[in-house]
C-alpha atoms as a PDB file:
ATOM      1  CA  UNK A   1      13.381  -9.523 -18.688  1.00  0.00           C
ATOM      2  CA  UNK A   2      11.907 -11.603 -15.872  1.00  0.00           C
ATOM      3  CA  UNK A   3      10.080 -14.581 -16.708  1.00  0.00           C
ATOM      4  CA  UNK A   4       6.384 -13.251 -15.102  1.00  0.00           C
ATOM      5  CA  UNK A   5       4.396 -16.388 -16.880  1.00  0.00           C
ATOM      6  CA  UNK A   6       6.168 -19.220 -14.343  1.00  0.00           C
ATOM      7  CA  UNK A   7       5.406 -22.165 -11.876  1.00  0.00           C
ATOM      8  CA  UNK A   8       6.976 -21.335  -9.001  1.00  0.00           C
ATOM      9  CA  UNK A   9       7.324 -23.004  -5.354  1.00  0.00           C
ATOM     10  CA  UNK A  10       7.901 -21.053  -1.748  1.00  0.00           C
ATOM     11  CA  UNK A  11      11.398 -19.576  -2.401  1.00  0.00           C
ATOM     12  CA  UNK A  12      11.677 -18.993  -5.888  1.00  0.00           C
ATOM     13  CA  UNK A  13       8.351 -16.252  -4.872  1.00  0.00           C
ATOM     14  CA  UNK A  14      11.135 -14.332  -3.033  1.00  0.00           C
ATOM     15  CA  UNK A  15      13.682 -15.362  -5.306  1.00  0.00           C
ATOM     16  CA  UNK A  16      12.024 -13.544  -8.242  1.00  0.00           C
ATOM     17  CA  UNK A  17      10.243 -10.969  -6.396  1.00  0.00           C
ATOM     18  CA  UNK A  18      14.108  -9.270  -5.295  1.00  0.00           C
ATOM     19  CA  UNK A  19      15.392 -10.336  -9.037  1.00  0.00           C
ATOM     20  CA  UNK A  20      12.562  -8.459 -10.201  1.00  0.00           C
ATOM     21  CA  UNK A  21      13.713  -5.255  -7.843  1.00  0.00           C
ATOM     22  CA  UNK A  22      17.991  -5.462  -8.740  1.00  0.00           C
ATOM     23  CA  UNK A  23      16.741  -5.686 -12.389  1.00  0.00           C
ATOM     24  CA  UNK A  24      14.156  -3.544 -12.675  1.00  0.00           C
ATOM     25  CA  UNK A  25      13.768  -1.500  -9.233  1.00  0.00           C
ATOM     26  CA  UNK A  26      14.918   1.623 -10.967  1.00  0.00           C
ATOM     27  CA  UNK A  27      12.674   1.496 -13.707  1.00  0.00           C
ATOM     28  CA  UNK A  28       9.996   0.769 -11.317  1.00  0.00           C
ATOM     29  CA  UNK A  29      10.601   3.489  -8.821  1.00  0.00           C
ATOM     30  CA  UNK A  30      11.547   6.296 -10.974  1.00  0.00           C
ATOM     31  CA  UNK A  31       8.184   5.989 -12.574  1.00  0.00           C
ATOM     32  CA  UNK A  32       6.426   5.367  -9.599  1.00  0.00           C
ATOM     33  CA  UNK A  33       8.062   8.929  -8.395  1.00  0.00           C
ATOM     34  CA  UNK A  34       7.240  10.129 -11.635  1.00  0.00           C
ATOM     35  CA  UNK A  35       3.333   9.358 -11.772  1.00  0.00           C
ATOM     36  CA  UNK A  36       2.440   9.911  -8.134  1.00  0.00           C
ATOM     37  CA  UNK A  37       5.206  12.243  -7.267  1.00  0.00           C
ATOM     38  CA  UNK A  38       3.065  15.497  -7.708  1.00  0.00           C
ATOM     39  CA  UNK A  39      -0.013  14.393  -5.474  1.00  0.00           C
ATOM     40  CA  UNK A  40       2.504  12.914  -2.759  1.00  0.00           C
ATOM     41  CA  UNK A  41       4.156  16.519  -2.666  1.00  0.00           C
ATOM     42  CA  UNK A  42       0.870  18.060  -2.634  1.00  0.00           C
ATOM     43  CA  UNK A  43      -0.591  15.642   0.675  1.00  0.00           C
ATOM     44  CA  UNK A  44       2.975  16.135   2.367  1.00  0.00           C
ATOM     45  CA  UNK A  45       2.577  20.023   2.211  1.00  0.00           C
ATOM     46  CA  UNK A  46      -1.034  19.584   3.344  1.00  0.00           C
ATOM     47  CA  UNK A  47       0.165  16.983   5.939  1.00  0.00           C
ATOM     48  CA  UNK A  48       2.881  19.896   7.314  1.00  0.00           C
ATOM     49  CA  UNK A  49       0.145  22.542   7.325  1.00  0.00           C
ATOM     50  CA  UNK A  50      -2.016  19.974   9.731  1.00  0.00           C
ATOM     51  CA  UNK A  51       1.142  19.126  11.291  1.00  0.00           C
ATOM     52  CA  UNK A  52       1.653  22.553  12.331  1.00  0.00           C
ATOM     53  CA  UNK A  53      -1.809  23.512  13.665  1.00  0.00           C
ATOM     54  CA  UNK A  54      -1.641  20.489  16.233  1.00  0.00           C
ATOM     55  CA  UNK A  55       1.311  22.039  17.631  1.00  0.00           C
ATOM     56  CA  UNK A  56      -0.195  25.173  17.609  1.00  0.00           C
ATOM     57  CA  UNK A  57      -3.381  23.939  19.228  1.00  0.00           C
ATOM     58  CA  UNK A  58      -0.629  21.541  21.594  1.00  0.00           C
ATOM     59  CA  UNK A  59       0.362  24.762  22.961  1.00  0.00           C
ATOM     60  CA  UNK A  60      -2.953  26.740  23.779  1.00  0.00           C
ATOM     61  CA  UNK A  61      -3.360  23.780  25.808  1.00  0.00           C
ATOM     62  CA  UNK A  62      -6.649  22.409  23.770  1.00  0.00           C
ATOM     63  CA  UNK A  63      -5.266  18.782  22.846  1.00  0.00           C
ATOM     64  CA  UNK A  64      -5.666  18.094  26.757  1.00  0.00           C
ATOM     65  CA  UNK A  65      -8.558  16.171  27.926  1.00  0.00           C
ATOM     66  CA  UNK A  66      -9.930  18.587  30.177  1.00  0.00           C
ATOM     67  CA  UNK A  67     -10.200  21.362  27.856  1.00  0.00           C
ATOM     68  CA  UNK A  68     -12.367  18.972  25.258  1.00  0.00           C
ATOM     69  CA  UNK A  69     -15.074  21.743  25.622  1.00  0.00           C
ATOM     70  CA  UNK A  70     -12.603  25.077  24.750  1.00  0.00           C
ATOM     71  CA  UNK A  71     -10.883  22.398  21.672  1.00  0.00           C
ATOM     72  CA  UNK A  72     -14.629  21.848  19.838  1.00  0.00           C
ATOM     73  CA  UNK A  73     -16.158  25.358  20.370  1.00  0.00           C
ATOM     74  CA  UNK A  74     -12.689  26.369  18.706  1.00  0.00           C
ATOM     75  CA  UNK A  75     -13.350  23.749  16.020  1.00  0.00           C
ATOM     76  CA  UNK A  76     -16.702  24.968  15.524  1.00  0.00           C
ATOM     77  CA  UNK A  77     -15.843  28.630  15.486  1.00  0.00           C
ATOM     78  CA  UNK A  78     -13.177  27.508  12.612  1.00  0.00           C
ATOM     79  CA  UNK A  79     -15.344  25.409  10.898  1.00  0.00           C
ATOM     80  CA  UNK A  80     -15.900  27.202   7.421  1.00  0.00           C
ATOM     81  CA  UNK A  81     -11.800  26.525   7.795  1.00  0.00           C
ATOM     82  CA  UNK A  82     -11.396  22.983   8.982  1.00  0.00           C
ATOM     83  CA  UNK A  83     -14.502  21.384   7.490  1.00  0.00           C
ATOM     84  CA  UNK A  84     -13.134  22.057   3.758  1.00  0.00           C
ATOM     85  CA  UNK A  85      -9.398  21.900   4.326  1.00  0.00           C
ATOM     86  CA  UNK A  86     -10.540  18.402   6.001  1.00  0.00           C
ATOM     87  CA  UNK A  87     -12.793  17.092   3.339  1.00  0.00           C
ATOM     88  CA  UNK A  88      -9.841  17.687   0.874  1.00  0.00           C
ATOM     89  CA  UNK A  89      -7.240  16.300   2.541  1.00  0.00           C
ATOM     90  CA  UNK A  90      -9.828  12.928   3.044  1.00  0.00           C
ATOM     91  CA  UNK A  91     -10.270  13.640  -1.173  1.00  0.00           C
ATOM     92  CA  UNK A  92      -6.671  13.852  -2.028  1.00  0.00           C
ATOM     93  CA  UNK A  93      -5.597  11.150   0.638  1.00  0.00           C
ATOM     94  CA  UNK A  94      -8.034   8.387  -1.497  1.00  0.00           C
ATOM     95  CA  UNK A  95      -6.832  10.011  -4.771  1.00  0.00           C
ATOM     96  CA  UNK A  96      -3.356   9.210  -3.901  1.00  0.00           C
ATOM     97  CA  UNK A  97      -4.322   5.972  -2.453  1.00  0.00           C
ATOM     98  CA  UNK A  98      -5.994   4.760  -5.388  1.00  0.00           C
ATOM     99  CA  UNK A  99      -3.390   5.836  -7.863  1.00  0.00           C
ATOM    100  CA  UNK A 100      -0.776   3.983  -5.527  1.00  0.00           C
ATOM    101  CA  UNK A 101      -2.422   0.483  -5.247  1.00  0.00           C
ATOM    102  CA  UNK A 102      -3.883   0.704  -9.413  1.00  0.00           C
ATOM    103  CA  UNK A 103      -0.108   1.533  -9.973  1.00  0.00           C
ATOM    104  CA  UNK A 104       1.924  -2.144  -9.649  1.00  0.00           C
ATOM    105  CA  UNK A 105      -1.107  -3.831 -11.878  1.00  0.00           C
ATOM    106  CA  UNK A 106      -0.543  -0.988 -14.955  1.00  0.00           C
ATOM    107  CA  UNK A 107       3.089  -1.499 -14.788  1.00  0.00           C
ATOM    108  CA  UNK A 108       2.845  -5.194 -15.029  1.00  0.00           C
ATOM    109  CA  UNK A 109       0.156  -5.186 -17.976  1.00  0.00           C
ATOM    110  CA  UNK A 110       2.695  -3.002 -19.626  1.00  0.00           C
ATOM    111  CA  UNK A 111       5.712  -4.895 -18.395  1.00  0.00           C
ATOM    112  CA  UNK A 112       3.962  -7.987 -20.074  1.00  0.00           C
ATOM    113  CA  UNK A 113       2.783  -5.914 -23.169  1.00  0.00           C
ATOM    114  CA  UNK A 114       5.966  -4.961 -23.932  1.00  0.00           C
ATOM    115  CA  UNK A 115       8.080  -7.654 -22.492  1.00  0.00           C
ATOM    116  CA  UNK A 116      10.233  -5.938 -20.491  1.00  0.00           C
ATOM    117  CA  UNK A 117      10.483  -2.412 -19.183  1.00  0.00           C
ATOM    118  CA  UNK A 118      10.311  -0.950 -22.593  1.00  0.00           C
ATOM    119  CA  UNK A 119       8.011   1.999 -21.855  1.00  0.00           C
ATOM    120  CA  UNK A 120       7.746   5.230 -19.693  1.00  0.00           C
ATOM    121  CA  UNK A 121       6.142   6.996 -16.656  1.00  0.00           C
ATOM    122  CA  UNK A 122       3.810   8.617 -19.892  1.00  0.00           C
ATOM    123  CA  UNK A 123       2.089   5.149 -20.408  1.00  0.00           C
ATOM    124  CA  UNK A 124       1.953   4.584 -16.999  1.00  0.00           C
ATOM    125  CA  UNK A 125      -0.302   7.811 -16.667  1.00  0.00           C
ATOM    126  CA  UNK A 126      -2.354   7.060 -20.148  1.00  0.00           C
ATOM    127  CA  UNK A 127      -3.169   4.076 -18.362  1.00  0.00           C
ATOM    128  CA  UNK A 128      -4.201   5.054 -15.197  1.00  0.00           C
ATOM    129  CA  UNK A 129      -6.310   8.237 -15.668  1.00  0.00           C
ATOM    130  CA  UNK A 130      -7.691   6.525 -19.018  1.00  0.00           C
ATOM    131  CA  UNK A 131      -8.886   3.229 -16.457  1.00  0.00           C
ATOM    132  CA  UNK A 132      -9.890   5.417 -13.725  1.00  0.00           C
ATOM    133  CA  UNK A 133     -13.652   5.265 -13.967  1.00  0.00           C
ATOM    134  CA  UNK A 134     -12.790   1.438 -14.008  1.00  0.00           C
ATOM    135  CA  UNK A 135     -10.542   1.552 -11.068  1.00  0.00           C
ATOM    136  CA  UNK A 136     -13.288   3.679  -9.228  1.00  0.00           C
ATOM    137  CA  UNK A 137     -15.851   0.799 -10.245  1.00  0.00           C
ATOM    138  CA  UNK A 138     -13.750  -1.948  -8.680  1.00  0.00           C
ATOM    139  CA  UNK A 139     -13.364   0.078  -4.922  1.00  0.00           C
ATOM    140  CA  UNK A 140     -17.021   0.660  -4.921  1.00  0.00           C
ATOM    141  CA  UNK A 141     -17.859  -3.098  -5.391  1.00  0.00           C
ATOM    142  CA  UNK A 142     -15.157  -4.082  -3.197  1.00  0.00           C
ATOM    143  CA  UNK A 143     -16.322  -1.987  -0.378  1.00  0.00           C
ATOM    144  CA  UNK A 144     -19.654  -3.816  -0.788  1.00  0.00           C
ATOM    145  CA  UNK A 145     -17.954  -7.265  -0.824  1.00  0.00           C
ATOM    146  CA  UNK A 146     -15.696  -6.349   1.881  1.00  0.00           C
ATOM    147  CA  UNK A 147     -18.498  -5.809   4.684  1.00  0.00           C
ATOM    148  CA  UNK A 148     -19.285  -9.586   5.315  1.00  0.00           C
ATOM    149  CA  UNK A 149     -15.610 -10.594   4.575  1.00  0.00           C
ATOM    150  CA  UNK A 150     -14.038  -8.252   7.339  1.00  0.00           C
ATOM    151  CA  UNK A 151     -16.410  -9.008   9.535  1.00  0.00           C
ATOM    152  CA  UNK A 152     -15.935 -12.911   9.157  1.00  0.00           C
ATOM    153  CA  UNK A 153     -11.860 -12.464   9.058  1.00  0.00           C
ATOM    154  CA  UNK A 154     -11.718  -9.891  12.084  1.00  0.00           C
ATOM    155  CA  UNK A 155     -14.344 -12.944  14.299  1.00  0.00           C
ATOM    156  CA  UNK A 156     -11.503 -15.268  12.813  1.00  0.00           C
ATOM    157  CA  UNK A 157      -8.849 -12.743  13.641  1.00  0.00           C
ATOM    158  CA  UNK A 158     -10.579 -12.418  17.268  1.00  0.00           C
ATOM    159  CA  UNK A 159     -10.369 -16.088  17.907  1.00  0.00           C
ATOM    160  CA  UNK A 160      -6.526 -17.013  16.624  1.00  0.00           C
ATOM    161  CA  UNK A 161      -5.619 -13.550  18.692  1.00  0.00           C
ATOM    162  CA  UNK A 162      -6.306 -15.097  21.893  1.00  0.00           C
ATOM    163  CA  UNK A 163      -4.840 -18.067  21.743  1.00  0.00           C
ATOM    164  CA  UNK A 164      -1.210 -18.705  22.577  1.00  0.00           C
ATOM    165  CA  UNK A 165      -1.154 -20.936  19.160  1.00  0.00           C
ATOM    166  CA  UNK A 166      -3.164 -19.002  17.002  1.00  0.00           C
ATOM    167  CA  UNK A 167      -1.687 -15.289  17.234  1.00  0.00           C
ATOM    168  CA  UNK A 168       1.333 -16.510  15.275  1.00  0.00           C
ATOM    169  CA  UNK A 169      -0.736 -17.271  12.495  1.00  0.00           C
ATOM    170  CA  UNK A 170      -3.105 -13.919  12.454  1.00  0.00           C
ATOM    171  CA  UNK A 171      -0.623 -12.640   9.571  1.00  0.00           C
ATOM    172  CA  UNK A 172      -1.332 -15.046   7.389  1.00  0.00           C
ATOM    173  CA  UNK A 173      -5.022 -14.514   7.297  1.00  0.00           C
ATOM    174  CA  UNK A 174      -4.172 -10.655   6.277  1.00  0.00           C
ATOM    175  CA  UNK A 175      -1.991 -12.139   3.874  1.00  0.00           C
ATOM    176  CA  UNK A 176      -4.782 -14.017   2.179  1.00  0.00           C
ATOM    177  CA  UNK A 177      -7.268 -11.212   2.715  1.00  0.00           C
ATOM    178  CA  UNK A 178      -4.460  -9.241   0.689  1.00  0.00           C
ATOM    179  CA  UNK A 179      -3.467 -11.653  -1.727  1.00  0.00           C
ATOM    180  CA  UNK A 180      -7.241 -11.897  -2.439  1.00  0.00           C
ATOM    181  CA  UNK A 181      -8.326  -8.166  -3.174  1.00  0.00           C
ATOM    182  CA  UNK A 182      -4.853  -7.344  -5.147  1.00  0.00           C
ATOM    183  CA  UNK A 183      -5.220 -10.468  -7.487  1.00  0.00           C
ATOM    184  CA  UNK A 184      -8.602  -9.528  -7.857  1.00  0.00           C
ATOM    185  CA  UNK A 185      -7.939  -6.385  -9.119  1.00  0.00           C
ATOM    186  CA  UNK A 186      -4.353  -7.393 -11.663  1.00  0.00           C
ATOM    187  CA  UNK A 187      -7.267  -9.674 -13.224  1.00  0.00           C
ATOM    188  CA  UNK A 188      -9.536  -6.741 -13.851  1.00  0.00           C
ATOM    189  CA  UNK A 189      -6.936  -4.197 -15.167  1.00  0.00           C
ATOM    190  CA  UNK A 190      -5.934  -7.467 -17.478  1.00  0.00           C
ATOM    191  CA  UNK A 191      -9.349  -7.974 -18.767  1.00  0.00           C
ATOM    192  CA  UNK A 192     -11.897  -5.667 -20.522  1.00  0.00           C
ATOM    193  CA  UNK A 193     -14.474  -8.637 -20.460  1.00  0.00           C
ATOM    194  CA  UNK A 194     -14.729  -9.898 -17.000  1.00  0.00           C
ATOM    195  CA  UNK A 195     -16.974  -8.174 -14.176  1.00  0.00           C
ATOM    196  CA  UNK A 196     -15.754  -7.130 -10.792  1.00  0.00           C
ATOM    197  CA  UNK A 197     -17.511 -10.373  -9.012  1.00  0.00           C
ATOM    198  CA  UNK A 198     -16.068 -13.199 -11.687  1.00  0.00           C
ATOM    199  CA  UNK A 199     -12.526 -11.455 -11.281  1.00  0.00           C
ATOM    200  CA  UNK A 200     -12.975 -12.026  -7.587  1.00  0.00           C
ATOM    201  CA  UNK A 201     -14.424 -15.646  -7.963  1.00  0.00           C
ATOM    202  CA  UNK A 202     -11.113 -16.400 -10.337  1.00  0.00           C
ATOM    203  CA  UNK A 203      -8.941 -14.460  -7.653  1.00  0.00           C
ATOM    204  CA  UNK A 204     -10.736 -17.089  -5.145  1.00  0.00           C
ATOM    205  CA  UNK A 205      -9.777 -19.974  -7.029  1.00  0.00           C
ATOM    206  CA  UNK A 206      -6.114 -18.621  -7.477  1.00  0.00           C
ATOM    207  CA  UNK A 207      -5.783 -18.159  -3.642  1.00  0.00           C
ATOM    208  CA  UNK A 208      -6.351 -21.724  -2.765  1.00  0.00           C
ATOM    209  CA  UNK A 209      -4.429 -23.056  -5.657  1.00  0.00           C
ATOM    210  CA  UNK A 210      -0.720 -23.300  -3.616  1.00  0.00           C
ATOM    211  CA  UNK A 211      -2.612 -22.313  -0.975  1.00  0.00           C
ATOM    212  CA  UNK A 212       0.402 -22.534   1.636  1.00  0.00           C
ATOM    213  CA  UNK A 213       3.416 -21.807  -0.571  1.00  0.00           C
ATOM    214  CA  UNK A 214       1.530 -18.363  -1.611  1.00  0.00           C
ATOM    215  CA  UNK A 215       0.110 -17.709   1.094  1.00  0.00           C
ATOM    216  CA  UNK A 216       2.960 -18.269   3.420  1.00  0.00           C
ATOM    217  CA  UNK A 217       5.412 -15.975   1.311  1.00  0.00           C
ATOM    218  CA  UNK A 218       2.838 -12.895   1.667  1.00  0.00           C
ATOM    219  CA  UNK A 219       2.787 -13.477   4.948  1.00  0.00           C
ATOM    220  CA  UNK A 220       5.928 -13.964   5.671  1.00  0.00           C
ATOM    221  CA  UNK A 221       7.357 -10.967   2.824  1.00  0.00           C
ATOM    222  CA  UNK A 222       4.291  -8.755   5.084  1.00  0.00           C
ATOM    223  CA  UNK A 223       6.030  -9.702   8.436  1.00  0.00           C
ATOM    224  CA  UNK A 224       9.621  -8.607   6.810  1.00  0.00           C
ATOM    225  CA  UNK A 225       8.014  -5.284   6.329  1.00  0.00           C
ATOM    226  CA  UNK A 226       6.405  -4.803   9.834  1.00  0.00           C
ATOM    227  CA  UNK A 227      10.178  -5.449  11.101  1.00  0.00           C
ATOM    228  CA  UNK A 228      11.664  -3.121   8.878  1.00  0.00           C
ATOM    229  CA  UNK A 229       8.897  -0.289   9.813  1.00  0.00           C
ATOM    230  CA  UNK A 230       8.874  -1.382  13.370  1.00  0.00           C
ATOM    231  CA  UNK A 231      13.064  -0.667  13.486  1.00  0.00           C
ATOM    232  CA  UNK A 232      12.894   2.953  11.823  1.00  0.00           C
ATOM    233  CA  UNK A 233      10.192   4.340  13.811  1.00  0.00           C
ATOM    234  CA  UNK A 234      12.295   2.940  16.891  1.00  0.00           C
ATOM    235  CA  UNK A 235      14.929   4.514  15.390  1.00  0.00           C
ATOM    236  CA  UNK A 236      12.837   7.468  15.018  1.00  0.00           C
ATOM    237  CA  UNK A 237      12.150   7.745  18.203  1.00  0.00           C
ATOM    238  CA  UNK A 238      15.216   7.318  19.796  1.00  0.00           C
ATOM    239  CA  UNK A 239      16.928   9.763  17.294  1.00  0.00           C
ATOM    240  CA  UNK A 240      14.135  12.444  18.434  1.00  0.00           C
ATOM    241  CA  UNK A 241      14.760  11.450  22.300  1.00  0.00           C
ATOM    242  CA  UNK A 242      18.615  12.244  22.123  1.00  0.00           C
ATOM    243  CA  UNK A 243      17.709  15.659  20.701  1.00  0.00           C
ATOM    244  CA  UNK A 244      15.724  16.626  23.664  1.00  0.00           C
ATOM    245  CA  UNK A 245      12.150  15.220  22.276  1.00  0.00           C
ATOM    246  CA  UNK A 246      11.030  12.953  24.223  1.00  0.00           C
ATOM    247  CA  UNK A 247       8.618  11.710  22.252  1.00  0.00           C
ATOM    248  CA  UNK A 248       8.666   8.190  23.819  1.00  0.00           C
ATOM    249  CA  UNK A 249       7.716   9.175  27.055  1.00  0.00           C
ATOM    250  CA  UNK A 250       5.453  11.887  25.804  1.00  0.00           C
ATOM    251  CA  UNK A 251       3.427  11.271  22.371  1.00  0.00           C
ATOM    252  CA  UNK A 252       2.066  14.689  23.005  1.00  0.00           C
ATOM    253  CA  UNK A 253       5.194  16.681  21.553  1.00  0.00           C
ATOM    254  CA  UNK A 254       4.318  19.122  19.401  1.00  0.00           C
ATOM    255  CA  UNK A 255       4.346  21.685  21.617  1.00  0.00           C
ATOM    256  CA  UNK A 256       7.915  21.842  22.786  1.00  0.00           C
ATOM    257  CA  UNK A 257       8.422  21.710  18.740  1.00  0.00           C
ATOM    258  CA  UNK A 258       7.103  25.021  18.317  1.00  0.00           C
ATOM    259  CA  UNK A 259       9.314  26.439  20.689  1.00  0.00           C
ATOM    260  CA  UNK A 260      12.432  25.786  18.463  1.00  0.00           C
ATOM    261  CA  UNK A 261      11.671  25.510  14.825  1.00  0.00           C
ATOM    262  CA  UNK A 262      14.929  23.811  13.820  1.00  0.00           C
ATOM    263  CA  UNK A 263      13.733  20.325  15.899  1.00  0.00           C
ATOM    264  CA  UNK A 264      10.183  20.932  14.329  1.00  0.00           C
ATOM    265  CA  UNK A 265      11.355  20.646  10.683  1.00  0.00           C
ATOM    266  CA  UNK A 266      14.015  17.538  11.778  1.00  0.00           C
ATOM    267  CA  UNK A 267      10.989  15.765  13.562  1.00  0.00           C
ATOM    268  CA  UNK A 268       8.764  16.690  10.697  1.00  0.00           C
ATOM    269  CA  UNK A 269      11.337  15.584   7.924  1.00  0.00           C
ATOM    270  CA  UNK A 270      12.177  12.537   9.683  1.00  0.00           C
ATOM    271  CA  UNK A 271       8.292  11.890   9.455  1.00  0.00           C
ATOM    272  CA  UNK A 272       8.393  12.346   5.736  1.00  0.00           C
ATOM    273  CA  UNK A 273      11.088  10.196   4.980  1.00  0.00           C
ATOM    274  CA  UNK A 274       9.101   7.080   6.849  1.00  0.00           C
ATOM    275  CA  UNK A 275       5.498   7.990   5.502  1.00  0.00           C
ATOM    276  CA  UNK A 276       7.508   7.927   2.049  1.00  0.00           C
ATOM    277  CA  UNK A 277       9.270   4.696   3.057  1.00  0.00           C
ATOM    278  CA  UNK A 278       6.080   3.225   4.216  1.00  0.00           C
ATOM    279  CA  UNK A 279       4.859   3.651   0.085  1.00  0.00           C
ATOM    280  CA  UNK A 280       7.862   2.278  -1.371  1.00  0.00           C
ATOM    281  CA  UNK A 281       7.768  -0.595   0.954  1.00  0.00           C
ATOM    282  CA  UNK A 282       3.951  -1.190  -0.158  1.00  0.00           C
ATOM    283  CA  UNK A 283       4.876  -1.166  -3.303  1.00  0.00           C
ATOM    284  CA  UNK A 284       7.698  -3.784  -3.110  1.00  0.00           C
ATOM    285  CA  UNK A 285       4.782  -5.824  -1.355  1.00  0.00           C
ATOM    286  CA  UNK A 286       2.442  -5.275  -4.408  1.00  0.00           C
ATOM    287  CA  UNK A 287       5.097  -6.820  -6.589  1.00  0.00           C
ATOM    288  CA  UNK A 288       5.798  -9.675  -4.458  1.00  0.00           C
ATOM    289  CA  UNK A 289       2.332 -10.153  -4.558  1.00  0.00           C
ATOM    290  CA  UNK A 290       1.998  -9.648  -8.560  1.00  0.00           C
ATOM    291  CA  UNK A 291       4.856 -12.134  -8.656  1.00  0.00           C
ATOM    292  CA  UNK A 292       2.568 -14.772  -7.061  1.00  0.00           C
ATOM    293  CA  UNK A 293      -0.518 -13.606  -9.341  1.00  0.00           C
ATOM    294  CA  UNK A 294       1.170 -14.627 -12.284  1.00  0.00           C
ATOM    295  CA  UNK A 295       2.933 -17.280 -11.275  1.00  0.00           C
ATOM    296  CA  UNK A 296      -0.698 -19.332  -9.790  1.00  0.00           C
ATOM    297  CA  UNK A 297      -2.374 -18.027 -12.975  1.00  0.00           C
ATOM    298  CA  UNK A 298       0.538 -19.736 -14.796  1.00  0.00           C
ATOM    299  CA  UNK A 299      -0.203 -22.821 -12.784  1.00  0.00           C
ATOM    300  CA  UNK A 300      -4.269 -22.739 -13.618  1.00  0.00           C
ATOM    301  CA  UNK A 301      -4.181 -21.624 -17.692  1.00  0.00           C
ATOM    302  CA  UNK A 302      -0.289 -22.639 -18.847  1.00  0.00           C
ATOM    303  CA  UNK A 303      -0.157 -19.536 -20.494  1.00  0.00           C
ATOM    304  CA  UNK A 304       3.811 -19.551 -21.000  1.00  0.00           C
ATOM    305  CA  UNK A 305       3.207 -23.379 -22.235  1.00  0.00           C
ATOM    306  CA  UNK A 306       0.918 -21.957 -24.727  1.00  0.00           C
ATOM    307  CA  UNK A 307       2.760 -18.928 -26.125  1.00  0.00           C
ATOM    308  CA  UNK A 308       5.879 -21.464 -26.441  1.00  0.00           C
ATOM    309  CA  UNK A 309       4.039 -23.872 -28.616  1.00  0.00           C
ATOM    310  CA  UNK A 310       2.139 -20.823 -30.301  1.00  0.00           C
ATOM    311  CA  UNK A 311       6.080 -19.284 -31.124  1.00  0.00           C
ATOM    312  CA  UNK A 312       7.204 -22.498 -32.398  1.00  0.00           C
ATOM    313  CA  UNK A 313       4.595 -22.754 -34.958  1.00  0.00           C
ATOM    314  CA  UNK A 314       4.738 -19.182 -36.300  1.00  0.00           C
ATOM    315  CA  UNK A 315       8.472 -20.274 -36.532  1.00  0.00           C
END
């Protein structure tokens, strides 16, 4: 079991973070697979059927700019089609997103409840749907808090972008932003007694605690991701291009895909496999992430200190 209650500086963060994966990354992912599995089948099938009707539409010609009047009187004369299969996909799409980021902070209150990975993908559920009026709570508050924080951090954002010294650092200020909301929300899940706005005034508090050390190993964990993502889609891409789609010159492709269907399902399985990667690799930032939770709230309460001394006198 990894140590989750621990003071840690800049490299144990990534030290532990990939421990926590090689020990545990099966455990983690097979449940993860397990709980969401169902509704990520069920938003890839409705992402193929959407998939499929831009090429189709990519090949009456309506996608083109100069046909923007013949693409919405088609829209409108599908509408009692689009309007509901839209609406649900926009349901579904939040369903799965919520169940994806309230995912990492269930495992870990169970990882910590039963010290160790000591419980399955049923607990994982009980946890979830039995929370998820809670969970629901905490995005509807957040979207409330978020308004004057976005619009402070993009004005930051804005300033650091144009300057030659400041873009480097625009990362890190998403980092914090991140670091914020998601510790936020592990305290709420922890707690039955705190509200939504003291969670986020003691996830506050936590940020600016090691304020560079954790801060610096989001952002820098974040930037290892962008890479990674950044090299399949190029990959992608260039796969797609030596097949005869030439997707780089022309985004607008979908049209030479329905002429053979073959190349369609590659391009569209190939799409798949990074919208799944693109999850998995949020989730390994959620647990980097959870790894620096703990470890700053193990910095501000001693909670390991305490359970030590508390196991020494029940000894």
């Amino acid at each position: 079991m990894l140590q989750l209650y621990k003071s840690r500086d800049f490299a144990l963060f990534f030290k532990d973070t990939f421990a926590f994966i090689k020990t545990h990354g099966k455990h983690f992912f097979k449940n993860y697979f397990l709980v969401n599995g169902l509704f990520l089948l069920v938003l890839i099938i409705m992402g193929f059927i959407l998939y499929a009707e831009l090429a189709e539409l990519q090949a009456l010609g309506l996608l083109d700019e100069r046909n923007q009047r013949e693409f919405f009187r088609y829209l409108s004369d599908n509408s009692n089609i689009y309007v509901p299969y839209g609406i649900l996909y926009i349901l579904i799409s939040a369903f799965v997103g919520i169940l994806n980021y309230a995912y990492i902070p269930f495992y870990f209150k169970l990882y910590e409840k039963h010290k160790g990975a000591n419980f399955s993908n049923k607990e994982i559920s009980k946890e979830l749907f039995a929370n998820f009026g809670k969970i629901v709570k905490f995005l509807l508050i957040t979207i409330l808090i978020s308004i004057p924080l976005l619009i402070a951090a993009a004005i930051v954002m804005g300033i650091m972008a144009i300057t030659i010294i400041g873009f480097p650092f625009v990362i890190f200020v998403v980092a914090l932003i991140s670091l914020f909301y998601h510790s936020a929300l592990m305290e709420y899940l922890k707690h039955d007694d705190k509200s939504v706005f003291d969670c986020y005034g003691y996830s506050l508090q936590l940020c600016f605690q090691q304020f560079f050390p954790s801060i610096g190993a989001v952002g820098i964990f974040m930037l290892i991701i962008i890479i990674v993502q950044y090299v399949l889609s190029f990959l992608q891409g260039t796969i797609l291009y030596f097949l005869g789609i030439p997707i780089l010159e022309n985004p607008t492709y979908l049209s030479d895909l329905e002429k053979t269907s073959l190349l369609f399902i590659i391009a569209f399985a190939m799409q798949v496999a990074i919208y799944i990667f693109n999850f998995l690799t949020s989730a390994a930032l959620q647990i980097h992430q959870a790894i620096v939770y703990y470890s700053l709230k193990e910095d501000r309460e001693n909670i390991h200190t305490q359970d030590t001394i508390d196991d020494i006198g029940r000894d």
